[in-house]
C-alpha atoms as a PDB file:
ATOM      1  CA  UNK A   1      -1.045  -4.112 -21.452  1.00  0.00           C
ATOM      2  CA  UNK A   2      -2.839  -7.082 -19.816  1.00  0.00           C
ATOM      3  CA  UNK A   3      -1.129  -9.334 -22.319  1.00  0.00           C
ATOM      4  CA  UNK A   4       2.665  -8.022 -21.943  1.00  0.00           C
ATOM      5  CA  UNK A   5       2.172  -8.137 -17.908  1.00  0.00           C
ATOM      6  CA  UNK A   6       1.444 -11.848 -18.458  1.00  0.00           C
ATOM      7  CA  UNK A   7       3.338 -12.892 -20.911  1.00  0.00           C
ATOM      8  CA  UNK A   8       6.751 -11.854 -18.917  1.00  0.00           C
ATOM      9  CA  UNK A   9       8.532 -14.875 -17.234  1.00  0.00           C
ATOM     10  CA  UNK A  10       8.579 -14.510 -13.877  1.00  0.00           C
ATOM     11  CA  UNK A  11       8.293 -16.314 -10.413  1.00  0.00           C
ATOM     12  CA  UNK A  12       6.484 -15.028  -7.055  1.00  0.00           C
ATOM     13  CA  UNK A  13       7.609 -16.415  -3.970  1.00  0.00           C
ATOM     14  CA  UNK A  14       7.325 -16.030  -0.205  1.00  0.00           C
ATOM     15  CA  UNK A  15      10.501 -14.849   2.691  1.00  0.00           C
ATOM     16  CA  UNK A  16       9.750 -13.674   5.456  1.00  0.00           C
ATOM     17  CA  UNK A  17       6.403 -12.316   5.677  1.00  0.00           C
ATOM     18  CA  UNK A  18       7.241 -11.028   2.308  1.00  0.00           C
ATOM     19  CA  UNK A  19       5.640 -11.346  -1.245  1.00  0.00           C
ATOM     20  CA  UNK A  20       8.385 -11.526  -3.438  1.00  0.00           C
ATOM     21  CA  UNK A  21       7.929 -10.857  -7.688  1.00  0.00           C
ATOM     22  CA  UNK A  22      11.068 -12.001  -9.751  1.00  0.00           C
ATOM     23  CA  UNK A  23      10.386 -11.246 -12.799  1.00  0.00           C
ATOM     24  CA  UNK A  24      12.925 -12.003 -16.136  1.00  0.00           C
ATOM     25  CA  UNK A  25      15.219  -8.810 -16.868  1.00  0.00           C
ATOM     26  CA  UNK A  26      15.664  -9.574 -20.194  1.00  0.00           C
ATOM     27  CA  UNK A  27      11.827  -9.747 -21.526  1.00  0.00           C
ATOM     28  CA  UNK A  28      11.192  -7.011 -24.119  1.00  0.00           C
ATOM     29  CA  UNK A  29       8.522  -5.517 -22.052  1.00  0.00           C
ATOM     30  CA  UNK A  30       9.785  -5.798 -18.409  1.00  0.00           C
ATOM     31  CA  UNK A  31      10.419  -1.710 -17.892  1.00  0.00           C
ATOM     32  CA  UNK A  32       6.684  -0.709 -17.241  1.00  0.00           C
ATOM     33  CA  UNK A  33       5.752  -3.583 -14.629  1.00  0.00           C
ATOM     34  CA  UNK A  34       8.631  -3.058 -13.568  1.00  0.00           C
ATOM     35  CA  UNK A  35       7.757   0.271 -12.693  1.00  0.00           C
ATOM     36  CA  UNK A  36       4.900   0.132 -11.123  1.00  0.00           C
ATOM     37  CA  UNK A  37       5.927  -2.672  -8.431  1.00  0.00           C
ATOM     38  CA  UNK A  38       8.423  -0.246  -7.660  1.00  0.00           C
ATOM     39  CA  UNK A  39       5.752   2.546  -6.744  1.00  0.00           C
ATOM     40  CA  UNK A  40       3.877   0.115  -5.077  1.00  0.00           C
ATOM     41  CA  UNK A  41       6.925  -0.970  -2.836  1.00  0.00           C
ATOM     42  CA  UNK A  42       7.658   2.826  -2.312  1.00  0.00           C
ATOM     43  CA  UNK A  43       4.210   2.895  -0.638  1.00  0.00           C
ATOM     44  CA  UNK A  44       4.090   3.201   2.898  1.00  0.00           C
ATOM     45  CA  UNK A  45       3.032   0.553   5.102  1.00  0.00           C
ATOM     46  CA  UNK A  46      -1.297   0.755   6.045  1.00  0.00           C
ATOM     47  CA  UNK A  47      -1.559   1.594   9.779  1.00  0.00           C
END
């Protein structure tokens, strides 16, 4: 898992007070990470 999470082009930038991961659509592994940032994003802010 570690491996395939690395492995996938991507770039991480900042905007805005924001973290931003763009990672490559078309790697053959991108559906799981992609996933999981999405929960993460769906989080709710810490008070």
């Amino acid at each position: 898992m570690r491996l395939r999470l690395w492995s996938i082009a991507g770039r991480i930038t900042r905007h805005a007070r924001r973290t931003v991961v763009d990672l490559a659509g078309r790697a053959p592994s991108v559906e799981v990470p992609t996933a999981a940032l999405d929960r993460l994003d769906a989080l709710p802010a810490p008070a």
